[in-house]
Protein backbone atom coordinates (compact mmCIF):
# COMPACT_ATOMS: atom_id res chain seq x y z
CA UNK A 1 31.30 -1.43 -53.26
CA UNK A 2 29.39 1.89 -54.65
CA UNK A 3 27.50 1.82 -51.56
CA UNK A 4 30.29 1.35 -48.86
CA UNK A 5 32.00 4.51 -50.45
CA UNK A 6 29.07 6.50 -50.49
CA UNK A 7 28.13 5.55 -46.96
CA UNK A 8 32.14 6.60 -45.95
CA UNK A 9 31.82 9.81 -47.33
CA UNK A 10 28.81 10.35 -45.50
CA UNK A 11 30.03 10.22 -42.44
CA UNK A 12 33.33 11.63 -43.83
CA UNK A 13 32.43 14.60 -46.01
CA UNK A 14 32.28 18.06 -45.47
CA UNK A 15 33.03 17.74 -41.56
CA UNK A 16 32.88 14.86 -39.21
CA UNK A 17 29.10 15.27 -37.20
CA UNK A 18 30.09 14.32 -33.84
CA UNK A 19 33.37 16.78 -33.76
CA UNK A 20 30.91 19.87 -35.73
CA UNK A 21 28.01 19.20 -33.56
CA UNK A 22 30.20 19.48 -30.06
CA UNK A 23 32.12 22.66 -31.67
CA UNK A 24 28.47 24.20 -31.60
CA UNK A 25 27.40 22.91 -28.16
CA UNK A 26 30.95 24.35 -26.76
CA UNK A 27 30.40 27.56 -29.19
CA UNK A 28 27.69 29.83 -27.16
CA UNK A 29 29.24 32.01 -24.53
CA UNK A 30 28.36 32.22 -20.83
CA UNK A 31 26.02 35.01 -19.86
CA UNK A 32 25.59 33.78 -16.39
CA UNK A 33 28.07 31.70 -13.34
CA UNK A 34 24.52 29.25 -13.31
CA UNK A 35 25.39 25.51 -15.49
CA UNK A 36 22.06 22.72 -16.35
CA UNK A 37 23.51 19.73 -16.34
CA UNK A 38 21.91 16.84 -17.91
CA UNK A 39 21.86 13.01 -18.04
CA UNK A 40 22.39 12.27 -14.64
CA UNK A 41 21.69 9.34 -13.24
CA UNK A 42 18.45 8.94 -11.30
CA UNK A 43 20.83 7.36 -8.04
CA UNK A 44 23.00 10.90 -8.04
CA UNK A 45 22.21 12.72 -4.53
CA UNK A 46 23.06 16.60 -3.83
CA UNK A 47 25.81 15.84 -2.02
CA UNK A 48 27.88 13.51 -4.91
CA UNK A 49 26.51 16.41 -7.50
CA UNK A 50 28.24 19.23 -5.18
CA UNK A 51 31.09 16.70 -5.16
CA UNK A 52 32.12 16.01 -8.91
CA UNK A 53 31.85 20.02 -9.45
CA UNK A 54 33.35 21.19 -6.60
CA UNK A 55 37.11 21.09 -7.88
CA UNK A 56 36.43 23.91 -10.37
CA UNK A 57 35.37 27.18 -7.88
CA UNK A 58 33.40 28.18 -5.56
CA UNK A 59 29.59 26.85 -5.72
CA UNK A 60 26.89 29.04 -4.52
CA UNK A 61 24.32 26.09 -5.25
CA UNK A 62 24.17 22.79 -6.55
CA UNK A 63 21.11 20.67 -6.58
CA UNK A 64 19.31 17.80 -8.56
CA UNK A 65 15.66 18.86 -9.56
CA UNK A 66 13.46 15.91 -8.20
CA UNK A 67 9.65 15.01 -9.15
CA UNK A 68 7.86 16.05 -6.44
CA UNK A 69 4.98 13.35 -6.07
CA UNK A 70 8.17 10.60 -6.03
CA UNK A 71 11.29 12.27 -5.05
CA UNK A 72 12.92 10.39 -7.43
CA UNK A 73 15.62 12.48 -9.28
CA UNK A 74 13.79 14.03 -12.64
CA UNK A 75 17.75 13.19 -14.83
CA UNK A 76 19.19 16.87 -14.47
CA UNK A 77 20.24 19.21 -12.08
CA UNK A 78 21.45 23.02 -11.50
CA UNK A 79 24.93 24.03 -10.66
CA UNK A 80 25.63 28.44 -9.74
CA UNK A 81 29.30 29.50 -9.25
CA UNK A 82 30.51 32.54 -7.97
CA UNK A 83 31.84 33.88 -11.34
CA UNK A 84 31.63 33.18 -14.80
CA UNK A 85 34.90 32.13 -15.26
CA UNK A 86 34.77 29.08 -12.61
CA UNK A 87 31.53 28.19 -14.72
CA UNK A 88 33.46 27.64 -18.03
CA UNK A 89 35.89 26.11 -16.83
CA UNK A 90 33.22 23.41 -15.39
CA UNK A 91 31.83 23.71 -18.32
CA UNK A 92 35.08 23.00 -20.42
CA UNK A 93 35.81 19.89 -17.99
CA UNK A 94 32.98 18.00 -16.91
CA UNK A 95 30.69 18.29 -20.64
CA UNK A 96 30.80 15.27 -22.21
CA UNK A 97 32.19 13.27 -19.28
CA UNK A 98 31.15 10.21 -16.73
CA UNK A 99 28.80 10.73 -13.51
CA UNK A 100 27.90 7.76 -12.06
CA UNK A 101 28.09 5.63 -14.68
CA UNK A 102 26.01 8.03 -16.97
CA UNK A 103 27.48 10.99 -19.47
CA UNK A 104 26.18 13.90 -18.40
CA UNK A 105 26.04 17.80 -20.62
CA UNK A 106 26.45 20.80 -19.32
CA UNK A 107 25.09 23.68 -20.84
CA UNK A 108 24.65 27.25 -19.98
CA UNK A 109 21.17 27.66 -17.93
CA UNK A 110 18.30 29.65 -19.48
CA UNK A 111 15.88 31.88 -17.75
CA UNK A 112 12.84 30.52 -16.40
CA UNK A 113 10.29 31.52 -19.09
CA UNK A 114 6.99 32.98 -17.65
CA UNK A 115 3.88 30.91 -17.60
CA UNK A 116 0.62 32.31 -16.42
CA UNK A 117 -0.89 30.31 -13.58
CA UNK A 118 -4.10 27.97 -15.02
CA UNK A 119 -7.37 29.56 -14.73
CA UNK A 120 -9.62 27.83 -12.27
CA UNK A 121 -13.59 27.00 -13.31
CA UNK A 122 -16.13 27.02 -10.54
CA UNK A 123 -16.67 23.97 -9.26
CA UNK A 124 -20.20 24.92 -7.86
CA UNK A 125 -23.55 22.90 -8.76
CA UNK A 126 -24.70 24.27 -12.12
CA UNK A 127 -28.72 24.53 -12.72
CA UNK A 128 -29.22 20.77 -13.48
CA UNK A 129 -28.12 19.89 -9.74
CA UNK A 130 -24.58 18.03 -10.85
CA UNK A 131 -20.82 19.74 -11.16
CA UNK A 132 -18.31 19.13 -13.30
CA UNK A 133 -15.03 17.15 -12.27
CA UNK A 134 -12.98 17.33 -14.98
CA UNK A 135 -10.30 14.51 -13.71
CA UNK A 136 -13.21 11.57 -13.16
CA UNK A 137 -16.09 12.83 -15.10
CA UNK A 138 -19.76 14.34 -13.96
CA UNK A 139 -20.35 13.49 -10.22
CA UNK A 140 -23.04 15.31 -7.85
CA UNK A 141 -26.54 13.87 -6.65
CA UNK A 142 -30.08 13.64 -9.01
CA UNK A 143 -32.70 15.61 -7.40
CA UNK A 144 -35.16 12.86 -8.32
């Protein structure tokens, strides 16, 4: 009986955690008209994305991001107004909501943070006759 009580005011005591945690997810401000949405499902084309935001304003661009290798949709997508204001208002309707059978987020969109291209080795013979391949291992001819 101890337990069940404890366990109650868990869940119960100081604040409920599903109503505190979306009051923090709602809580940040816009800075930007551009939404990430996330938890799409992988079936969701560009067109039915456009689609479901469309009602709230004007949309520059909408698009899922896809894998490039597959095409397959990677689960999230980008969505730019023309203002702010038609951005929270998407924000404040579709967050939390049905796509496609999936509940999707949307969240304000960060900036793309800078990441310096990889450096790139020579892939030239080196003085034993063989060159590195660093996907598959040591490959070249023996000079014997």
């Amino acid at each position: 009986m101890a337990f069940i009580s404890r366990a109650r005011r868990a869940f119960t005591w100081p604040f409920p955690p599903c109503s505190y945690l979306a009051s923090i997810r709602l809580s940040s401000t816009l800075t930007s008209p551009k939404l990430f949405i996330s938890g799409l499902s992988r079936e969701t084309t560009d067109e039915q994305f456009q689609e479901a935001f469309y009602p709230f304003g004007r949309i520059v661009e909408a698009k899922v991001v896809r894998d490039r290798a597959t095409g397959r949709s990677k689960g999230f997508g980008f969505v730019t107004y023309t203002s702010i204001e038609e951005a929270e208002k998407a924000r404040e309707e579709m967050n939390a909501k049905f796509l496609h059978g999936w509940v999707i987020f949307v969240d304000p969109a960060k900036p793309r943070e800078y990441r310096p291209p990889p450096q790139r080795l020579e892939s030239g013979p080196s003085e034993t006759g063989f060159r590195t391949n660093k996907t598959v291992g040591w490959c070249g001819y023996n000079s014997t």
